[in-house]
C-alpha atoms as a PDB file:
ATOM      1  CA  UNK A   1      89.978  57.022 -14.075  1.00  0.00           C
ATOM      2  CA  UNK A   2      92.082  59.806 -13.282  1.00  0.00           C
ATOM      3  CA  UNK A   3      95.144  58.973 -10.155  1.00  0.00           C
ATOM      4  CA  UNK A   4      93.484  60.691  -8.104  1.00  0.00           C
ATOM      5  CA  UNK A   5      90.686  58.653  -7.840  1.00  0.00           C
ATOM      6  CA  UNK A   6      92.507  55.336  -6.961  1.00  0.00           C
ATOM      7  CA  UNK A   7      95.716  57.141  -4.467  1.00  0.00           C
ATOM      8  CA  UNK A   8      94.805  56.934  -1.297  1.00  0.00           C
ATOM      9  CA  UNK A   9      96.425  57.588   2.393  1.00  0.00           C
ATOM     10  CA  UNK A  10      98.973  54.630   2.739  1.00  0.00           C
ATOM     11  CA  UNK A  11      98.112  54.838   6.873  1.00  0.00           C
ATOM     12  CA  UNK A  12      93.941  54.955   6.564  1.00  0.00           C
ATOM     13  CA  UNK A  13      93.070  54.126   3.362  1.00  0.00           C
ATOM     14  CA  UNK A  14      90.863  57.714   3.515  1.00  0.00           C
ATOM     15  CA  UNK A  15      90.739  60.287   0.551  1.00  0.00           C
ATOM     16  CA  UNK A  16      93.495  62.858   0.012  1.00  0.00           C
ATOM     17  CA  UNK A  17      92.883  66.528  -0.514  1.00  0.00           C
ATOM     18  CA  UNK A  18      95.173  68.958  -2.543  1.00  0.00           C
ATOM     19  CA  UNK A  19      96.063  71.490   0.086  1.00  0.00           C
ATOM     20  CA  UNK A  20      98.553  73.138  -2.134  1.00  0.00           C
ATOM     21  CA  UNK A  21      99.902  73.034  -5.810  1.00  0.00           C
ATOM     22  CA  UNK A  22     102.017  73.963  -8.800  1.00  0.00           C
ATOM     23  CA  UNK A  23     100.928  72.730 -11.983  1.00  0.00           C
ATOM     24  CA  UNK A  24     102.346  73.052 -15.385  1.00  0.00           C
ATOM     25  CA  UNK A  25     100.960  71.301 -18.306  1.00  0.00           C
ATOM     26  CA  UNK A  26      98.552  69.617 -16.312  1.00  0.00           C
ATOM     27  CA  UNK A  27     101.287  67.726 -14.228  1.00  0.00           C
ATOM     28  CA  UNK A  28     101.533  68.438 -10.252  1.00  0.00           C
ATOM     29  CA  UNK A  29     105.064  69.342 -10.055  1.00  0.00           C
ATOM     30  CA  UNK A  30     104.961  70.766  -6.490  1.00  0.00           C
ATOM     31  CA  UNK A  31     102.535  70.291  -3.568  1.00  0.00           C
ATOM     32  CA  UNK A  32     101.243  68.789  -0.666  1.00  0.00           C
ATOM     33  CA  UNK A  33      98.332  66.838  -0.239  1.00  0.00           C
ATOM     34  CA  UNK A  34      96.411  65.484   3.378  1.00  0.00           C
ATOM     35  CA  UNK A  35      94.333  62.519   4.446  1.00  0.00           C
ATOM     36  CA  UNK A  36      91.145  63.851   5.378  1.00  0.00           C
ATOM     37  CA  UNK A  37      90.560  61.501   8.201  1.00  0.00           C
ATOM     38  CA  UNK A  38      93.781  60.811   9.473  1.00  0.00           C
ATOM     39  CA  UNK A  39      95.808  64.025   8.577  1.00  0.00           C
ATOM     40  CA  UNK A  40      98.898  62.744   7.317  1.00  0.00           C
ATOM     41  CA  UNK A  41     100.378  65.252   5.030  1.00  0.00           C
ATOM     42  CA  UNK A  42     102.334  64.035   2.008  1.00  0.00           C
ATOM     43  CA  UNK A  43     104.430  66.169  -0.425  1.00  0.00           C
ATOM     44  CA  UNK A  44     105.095  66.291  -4.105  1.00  0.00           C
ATOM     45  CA  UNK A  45     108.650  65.919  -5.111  1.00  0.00           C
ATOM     46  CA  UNK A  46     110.072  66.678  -8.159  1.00  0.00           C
ATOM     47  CA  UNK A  47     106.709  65.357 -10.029  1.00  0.00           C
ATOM     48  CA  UNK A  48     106.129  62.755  -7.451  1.00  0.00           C
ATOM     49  CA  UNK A  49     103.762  61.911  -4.428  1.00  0.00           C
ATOM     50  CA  UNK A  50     105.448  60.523  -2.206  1.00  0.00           C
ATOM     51  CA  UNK A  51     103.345  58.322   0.006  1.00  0.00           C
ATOM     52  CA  UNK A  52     105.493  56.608   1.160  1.00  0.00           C
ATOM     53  CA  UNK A  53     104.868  55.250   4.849  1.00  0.00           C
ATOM     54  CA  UNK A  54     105.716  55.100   7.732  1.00  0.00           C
ATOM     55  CA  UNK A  55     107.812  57.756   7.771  1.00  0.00           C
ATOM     56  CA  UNK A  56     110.050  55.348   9.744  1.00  0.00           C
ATOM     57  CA  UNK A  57     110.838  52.658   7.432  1.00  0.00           C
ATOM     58  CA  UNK A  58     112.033  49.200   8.448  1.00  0.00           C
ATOM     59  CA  UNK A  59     115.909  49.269   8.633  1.00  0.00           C
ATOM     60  CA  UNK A  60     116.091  46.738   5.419  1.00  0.00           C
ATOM     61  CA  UNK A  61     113.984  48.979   3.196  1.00  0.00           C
ATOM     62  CA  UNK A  62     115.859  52.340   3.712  1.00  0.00           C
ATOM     63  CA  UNK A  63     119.033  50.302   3.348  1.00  0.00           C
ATOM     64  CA  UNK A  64     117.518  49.001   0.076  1.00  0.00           C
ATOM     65  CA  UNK A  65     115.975  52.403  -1.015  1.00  0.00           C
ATOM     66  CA  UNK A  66     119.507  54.256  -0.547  1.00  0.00           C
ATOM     67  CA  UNK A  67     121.217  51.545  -2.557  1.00  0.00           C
ATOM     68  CA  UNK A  68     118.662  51.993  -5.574  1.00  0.00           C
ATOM     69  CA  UNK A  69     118.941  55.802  -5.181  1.00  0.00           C
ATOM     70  CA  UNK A  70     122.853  55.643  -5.431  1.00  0.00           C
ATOM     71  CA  UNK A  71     122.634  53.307  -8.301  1.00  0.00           C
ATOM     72  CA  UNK A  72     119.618  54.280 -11.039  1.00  0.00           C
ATOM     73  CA  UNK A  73     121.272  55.739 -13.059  1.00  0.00           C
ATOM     74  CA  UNK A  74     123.720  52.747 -13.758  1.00  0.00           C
ATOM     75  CA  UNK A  75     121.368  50.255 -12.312  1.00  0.00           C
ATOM     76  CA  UNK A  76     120.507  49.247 -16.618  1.00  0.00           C
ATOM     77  CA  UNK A  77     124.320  48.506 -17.362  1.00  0.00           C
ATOM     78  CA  UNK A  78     125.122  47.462 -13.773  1.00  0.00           C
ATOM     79  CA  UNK A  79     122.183  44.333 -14.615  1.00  0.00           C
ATOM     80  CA  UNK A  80     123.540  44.015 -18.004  1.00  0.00           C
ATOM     81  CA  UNK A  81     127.243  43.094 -16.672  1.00  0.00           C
ATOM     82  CA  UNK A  82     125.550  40.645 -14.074  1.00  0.00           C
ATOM     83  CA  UNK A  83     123.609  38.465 -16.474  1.00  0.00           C
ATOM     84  CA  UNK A  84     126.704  38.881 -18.659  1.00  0.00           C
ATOM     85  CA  UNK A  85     128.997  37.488 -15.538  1.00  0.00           C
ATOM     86  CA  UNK A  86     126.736  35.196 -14.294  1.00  0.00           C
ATOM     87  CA  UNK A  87     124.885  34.030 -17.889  1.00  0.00           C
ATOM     88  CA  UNK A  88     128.177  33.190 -19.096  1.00  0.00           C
ATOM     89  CA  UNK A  89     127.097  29.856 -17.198  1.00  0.00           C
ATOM     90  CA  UNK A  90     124.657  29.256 -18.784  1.00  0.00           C
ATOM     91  CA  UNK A  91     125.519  30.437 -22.407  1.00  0.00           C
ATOM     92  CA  UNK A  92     125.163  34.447 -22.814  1.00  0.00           C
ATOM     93  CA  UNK A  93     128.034  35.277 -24.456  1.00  0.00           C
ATOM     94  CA  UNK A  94     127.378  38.944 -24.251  1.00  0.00           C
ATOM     95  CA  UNK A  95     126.150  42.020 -23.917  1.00  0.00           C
ATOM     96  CA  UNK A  96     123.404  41.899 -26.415  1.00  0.00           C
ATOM     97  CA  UNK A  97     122.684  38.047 -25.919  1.00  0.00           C
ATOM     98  CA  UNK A  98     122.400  39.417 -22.321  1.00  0.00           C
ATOM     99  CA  UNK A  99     119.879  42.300 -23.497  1.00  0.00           C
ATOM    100  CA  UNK A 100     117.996  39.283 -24.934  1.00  0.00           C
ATOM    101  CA  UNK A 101     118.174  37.337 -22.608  1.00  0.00           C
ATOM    102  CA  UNK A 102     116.696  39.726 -19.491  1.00  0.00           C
ATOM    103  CA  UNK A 103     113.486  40.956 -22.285  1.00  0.00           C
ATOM    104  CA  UNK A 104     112.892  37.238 -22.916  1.00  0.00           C
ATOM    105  CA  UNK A 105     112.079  36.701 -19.598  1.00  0.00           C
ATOM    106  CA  UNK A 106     110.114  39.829 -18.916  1.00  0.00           C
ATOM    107  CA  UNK A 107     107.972  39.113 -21.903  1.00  0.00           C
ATOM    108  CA  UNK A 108     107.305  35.505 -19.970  1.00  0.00           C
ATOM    109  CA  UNK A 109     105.890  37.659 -16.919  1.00  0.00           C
ATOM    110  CA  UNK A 110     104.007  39.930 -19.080  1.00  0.00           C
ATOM    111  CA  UNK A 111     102.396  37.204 -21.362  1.00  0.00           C
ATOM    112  CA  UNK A 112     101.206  35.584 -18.303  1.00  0.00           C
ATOM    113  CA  UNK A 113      99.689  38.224 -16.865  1.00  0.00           C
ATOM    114  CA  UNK A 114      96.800  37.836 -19.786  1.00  0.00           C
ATOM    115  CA  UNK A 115      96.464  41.846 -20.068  1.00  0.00           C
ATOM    116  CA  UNK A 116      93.502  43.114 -22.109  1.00  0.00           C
ATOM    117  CA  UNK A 117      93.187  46.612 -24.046  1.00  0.00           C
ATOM    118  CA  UNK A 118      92.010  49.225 -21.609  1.00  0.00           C
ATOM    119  CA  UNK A 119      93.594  47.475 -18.088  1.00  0.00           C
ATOM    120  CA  UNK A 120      94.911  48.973 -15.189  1.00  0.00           C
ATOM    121  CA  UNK A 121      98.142  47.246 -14.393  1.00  0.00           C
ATOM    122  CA  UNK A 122      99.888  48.083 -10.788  1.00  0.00           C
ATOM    123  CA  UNK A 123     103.854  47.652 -11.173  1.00  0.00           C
ATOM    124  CA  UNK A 124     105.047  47.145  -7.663  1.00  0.00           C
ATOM    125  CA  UNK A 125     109.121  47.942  -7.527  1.00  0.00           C
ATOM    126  CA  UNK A 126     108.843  49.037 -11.223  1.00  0.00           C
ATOM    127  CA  UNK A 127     112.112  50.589 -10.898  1.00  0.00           C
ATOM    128  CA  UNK A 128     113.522  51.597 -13.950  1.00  0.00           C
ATOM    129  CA  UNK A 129     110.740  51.193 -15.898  1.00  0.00           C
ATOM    130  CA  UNK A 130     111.411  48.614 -18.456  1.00  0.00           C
ATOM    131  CA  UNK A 131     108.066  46.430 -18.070  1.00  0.00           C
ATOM    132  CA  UNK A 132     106.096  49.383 -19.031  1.00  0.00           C
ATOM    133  CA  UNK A 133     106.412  49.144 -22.703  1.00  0.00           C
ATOM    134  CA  UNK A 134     106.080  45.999 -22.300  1.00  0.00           C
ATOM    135  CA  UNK A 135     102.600  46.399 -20.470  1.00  0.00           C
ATOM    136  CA  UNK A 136     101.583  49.367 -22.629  1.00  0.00           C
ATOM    137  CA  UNK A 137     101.670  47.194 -25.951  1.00  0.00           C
ATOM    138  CA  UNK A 138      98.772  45.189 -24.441  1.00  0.00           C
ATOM    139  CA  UNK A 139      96.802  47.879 -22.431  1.00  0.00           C
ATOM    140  CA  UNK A 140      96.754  50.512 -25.540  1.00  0.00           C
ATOM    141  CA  UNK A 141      96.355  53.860 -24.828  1.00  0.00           C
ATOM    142  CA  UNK A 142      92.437  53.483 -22.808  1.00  0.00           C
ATOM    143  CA  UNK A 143      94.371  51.336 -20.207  1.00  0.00           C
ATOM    144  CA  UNK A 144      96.934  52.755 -16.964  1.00  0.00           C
ATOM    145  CA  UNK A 145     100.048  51.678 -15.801  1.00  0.00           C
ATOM    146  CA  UNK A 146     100.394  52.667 -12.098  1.00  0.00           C
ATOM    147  CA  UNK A 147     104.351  52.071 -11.068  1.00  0.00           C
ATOM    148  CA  UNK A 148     105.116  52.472  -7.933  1.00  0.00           C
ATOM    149  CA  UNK A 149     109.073  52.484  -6.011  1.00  0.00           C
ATOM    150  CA  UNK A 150     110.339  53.334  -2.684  1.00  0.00           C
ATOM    151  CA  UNK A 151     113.505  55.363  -5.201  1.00  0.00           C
ATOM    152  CA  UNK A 152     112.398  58.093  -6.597  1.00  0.00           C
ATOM    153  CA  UNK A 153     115.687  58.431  -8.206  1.00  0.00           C
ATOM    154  CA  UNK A 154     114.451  55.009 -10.132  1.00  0.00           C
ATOM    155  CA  UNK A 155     111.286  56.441 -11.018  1.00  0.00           C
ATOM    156  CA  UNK A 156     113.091  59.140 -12.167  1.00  0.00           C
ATOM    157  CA  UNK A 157     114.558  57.134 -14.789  1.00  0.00           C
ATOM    158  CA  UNK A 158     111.312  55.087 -15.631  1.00  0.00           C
ATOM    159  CA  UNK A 159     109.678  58.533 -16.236  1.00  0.00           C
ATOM    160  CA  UNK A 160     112.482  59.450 -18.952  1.00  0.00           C
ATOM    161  CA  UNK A 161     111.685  55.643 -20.282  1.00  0.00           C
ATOM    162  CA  UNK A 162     108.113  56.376 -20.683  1.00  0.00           C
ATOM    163  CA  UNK A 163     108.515  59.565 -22.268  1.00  0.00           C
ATOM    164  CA  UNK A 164     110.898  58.385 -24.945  1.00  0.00           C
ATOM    165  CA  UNK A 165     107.765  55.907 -25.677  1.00  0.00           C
ATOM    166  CA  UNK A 166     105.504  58.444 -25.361  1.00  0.00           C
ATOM    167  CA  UNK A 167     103.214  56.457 -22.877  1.00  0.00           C
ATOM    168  CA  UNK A 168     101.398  58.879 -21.439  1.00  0.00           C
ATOM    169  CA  UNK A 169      98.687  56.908 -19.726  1.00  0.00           C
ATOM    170  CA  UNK A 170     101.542  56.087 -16.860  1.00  0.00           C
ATOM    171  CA  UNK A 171     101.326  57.351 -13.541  1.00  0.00           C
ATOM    172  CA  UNK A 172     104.317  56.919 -11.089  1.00  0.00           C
ATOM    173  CA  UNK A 173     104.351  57.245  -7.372  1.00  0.00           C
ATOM    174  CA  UNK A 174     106.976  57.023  -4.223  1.00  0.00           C
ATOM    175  CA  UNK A 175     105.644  54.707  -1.760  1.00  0.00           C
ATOM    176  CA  UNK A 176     106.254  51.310   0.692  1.00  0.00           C
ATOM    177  CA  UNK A 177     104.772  47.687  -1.254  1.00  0.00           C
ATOM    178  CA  UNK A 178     104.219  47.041   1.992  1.00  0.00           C
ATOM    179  CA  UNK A 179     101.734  49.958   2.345  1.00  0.00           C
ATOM    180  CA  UNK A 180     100.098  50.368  -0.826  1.00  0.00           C
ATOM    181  CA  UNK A 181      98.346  54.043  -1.038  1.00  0.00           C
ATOM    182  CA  UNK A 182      95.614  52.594  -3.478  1.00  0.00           C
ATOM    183  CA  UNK A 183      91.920  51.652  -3.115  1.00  0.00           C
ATOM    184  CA  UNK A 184      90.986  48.146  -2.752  1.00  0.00           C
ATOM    185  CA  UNK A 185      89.941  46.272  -5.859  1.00  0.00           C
ATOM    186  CA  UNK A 186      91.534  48.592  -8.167  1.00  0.00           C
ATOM    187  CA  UNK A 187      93.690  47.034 -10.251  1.00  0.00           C
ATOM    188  CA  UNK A 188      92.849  44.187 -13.571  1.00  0.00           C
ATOM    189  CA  UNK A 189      96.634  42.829 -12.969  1.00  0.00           C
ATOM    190  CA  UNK A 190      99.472  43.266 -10.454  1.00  0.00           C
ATOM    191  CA  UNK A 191     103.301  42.251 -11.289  1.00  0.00           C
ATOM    192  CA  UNK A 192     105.802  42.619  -8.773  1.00  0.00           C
ATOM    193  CA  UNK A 193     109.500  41.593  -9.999  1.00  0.00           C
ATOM    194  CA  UNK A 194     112.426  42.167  -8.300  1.00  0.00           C
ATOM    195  CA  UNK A 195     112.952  43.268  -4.581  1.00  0.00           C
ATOM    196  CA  UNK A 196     110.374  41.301  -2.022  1.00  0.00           C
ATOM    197  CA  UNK A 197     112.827  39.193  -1.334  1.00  0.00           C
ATOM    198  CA  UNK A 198     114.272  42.168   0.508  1.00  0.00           C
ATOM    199  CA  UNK A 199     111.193  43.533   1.750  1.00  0.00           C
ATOM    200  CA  UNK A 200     111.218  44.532   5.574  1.00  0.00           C
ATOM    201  CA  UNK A 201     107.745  43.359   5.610  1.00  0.00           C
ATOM    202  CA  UNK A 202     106.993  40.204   2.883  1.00  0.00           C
ATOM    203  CA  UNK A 203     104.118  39.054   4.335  1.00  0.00           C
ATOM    204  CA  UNK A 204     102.393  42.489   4.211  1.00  0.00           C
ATOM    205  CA  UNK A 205     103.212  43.627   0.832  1.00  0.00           C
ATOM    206  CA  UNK A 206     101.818  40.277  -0.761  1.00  0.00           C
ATOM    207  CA  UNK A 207      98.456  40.886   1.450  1.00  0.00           C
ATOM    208  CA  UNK A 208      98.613  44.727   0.075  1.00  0.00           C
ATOM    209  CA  UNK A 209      99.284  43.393  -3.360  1.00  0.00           C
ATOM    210  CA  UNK A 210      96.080  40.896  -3.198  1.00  0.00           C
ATOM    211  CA  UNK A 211      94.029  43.836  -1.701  1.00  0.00           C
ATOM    212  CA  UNK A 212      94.746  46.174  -4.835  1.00  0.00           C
ATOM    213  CA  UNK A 213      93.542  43.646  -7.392  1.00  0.00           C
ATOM    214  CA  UNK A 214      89.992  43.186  -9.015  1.00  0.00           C
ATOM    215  CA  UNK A 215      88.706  39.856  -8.053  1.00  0.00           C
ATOM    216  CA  UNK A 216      89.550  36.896 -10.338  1.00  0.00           C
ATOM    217  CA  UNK A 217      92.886  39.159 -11.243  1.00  0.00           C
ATOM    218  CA  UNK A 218      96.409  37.860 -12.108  1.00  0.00           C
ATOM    219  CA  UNK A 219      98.549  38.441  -9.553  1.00  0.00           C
ATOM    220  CA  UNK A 220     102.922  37.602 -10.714  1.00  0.00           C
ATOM    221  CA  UNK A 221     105.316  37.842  -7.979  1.00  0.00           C
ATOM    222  CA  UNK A 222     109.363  37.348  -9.068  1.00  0.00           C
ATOM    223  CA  UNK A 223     112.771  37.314  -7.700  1.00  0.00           C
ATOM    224  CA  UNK A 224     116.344  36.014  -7.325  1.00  0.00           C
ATOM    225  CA  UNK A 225     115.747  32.691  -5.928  1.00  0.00           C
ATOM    226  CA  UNK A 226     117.344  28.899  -7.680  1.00  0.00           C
ATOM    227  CA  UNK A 227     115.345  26.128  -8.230  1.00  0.00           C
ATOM    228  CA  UNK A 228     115.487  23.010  -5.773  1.00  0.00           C
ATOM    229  CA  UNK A 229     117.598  21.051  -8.731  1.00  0.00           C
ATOM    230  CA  UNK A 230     119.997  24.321  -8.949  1.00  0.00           C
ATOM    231  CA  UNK A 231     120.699  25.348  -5.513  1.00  0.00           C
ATOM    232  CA  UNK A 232     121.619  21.772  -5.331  1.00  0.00           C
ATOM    233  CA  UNK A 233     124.819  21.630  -8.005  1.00  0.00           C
ATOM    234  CA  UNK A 234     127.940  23.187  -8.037  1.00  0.00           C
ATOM    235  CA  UNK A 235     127.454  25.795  -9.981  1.00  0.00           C
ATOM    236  CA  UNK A 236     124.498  26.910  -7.845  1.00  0.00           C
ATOM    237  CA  UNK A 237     126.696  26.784  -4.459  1.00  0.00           C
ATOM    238  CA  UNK A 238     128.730  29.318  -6.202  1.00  0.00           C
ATOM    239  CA  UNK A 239     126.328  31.656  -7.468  1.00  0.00           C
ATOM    240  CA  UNK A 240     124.860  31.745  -4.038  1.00  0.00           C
ATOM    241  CA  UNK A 241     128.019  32.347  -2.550  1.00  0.00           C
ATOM    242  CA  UNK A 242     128.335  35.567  -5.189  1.00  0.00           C
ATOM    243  CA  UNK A 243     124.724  36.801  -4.458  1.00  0.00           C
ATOM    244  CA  UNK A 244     123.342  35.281  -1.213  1.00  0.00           C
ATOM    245  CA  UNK A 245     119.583  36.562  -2.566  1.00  0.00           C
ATOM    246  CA  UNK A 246     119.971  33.655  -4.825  1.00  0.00           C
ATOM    247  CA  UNK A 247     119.511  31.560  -1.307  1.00  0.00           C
ATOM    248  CA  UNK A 248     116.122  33.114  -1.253  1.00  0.00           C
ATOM    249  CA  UNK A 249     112.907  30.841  -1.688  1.00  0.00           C
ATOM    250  CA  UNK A 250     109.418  31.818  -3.148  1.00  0.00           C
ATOM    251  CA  UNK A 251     107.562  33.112  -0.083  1.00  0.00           C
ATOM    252  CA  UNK A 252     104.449  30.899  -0.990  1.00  0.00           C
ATOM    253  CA  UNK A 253     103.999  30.596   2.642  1.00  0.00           C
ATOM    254  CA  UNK A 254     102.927  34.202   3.401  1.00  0.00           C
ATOM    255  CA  UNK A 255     100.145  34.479   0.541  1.00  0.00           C
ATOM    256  CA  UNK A 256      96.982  35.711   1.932  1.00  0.00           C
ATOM    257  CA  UNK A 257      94.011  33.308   2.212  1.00  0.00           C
ATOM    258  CA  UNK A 258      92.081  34.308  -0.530  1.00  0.00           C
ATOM    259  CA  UNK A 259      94.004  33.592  -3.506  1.00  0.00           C
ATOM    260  CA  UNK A 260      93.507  30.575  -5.444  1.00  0.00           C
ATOM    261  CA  UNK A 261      95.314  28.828  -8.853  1.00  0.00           C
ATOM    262  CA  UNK A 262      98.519  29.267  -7.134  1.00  0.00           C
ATOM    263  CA  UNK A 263     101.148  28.222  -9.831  1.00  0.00           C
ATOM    264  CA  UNK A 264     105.324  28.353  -8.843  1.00  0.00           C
ATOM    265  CA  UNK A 265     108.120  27.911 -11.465  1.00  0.00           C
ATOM    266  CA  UNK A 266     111.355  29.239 -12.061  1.00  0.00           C
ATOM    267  CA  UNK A 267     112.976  31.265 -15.344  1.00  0.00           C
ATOM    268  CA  UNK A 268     116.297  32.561 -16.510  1.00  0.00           C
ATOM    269  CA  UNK A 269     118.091  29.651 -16.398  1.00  0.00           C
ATOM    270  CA  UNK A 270     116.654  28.674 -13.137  1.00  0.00           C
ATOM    271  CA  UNK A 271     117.687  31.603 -11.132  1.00  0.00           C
ATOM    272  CA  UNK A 272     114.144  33.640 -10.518  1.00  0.00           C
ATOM    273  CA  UNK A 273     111.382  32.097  -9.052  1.00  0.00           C
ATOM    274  CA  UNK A 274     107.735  33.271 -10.096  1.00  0.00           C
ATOM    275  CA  UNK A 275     104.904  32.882  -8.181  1.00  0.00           C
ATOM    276  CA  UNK A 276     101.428  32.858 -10.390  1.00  0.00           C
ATOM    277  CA  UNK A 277      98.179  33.655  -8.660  1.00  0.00           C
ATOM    278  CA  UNK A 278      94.206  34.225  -8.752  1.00  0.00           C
ATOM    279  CA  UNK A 279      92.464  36.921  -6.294  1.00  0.00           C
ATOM    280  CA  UNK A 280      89.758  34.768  -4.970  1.00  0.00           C
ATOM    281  CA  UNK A 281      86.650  36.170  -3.560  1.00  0.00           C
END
C-alpha cells in the first residue's frame, strides 16, 4: 500500500489530489496537494506533508511543537542527561546504563505490541525516531512504519535515523494526533509514547488513535506519569516538583467506547505509565 492510499484530509477525511510536484528519486520533495471535497490545500516541506490541522492549533500544542523544534537536534543527549539525573535514583550510574536503560523500556512497548512480518504500524509523536528500528525488526521489509509529529524538525532527525538503517519502508508525515490525516481501519498496531500528556486535545487524539486501527489491533499509549505507590514517597514529591508532567495520570478516562482488554501498568522505575488496549468492534 503505497502513502498515498491511506493519507487523507485531516478536516474531512476525503481523498487528496497532487495539484503540484517536484520529485527526485521517487520522493515528493516539493508540492502541494488538496482535499477534493473540502479544498484544504496542504504543502510539502522539505520532504514532508504537512497535514497538520487546524491551521490554528490549540495554544498547548504550538507551545509544545516550538519547544521540540528548538530542541531535536539535542533532544537524544538532552533525554540521556535526564534519565542520567533522575535514574541516579534509582541506580543508572551513567550514560550508557542510561542508554540501556531508555531501549529496555522501549523494547517492553514494542514486544507488547505483538507485531507480525508485513504490519503497518502508526507511530503517533514518533519524534526522533528511535522506535522505528525497533518496529522494523518485527515488520521486515513487506510491512510500513507510518510516523507521524507535529516537529518537523524531529522528523527531520528520525528521517536521518531511518536512513542510517536503511528502512526504507518508513513514511513520515507533519500532522496534529489529535487529527489524524489517515483512513479508518488502517493500521495492524498503533504506539503512541511520549507527549499526550500535553496534548491540547487528549480525549480526541485517543478517539483518532482507535479510529486508525484494524479491529482486534493493539493499541499502547505511554507517558511521564508515577505510579500510585511512587507519587506517594519522598522521592516521588521531588521528582514531581522537578518535572510537574510526572503529576500526570493515565487518561484511562477518555478512551473511546469501543476498546476492550484495557490493561494499565507503569515502567522505568515507575515513572511512565502505559496504557494497553484492544480495538473492539
Amino acid at each position: 500500500m503505497d502513502a498515498l492510499e491511506y493519507i487523507v484530509c485531516p478536516s474531512c477525511l476525503s481523498e487528496l489530489e497532487i495539484i503540484d510536484c517536484r520529485v527526485e528519486d521517487n520522493e515528493i520533495l516539493e508540492g502541494t496537494f488538496q482535499c477534493v471535497n473540502c479544498k484544504l490545500s496542504f504543502n510539502v516541506k522539505e520532504g514532508f506533508l504537512d497535514l497538520t490541522f487546524p491551521p490554528q492549533l490549540h495554544k498547548r500544542d504550538e507551545e509544545w511543537r516550538n519547544f521540540y523544534d528548538e530542541h531535536a537536534v539535542s533532544y537524544d543527549e538532552e533525554l540521556i542527561d535526564a534519565v542520567v539525573n533522575f535514574g541516579k535514583l534509582f541506580g543508572v550510574k551513567d550514560r550508557e546504563e542510561a542508554r540501556s536503560y531508555i531501549i529496555q523500556g522501549r523494547e517492553t512497548l514494542v514486544e507488547s505490541l505483538n507485531l507480525e512480518k508485513g504490519f503497518y504500524v502508526l507511530d503517533v509523536a514518533t519524534g526522533t525516531g528511535d522506535f522505528i528500528p525497533l518496529i522494523y525488526k518485527r515488520i521486515g521489509e513487506d510491512g510500513l512504519i507510518e510516523g507521524l509529529d507535529i516537529s518537523m524538525k524531529m522528523l527531520q532527525v528520525a528521517r536521518r535515523k531511518a536512513s542510517d538503517y536503511r528502512i526504507k519502508r518508513v513514511n513520515l508525515t507533519i500532522g496534529n494526533a489529535a487529527f489524524l490525516p489517515y483512513k479508518s481501519e488502517t493500521f495492524d498496531a498503533v504506539l503512541h509514547m511520549g507527549g499526550i500528556n500535553t496534548f491540547g486535545d487528549i480525549k480526541r487524539a485517543l478517539k483518532e488513535m482507535v479510529r486508525v486501527a484494524k479491529v482486534g489491533s493493539k493499541i499502547i499509549i505511554c507517558d511521564e506519569g508515577l505510579s500510585p505507590d511512587l507519587r506517594e514517597t519522598p522521592t516521588g514529591k521531588m521528582l514531581i516538583s522537578l518535572n510537574r508532567l510526572f503529576e500526570s495520570t493515565p487518561p484511562v478516562e477518555y478512551l473511546p467506547s469501543n476498546v476492550r482488554d484495557i490493561k494499565l501498568y507503569w515502567i522505568w522505575s515507575d515513572l511512565f505509565y502505559v496504557i494497553e488496549f484492544v480495538k473492539s468492534s
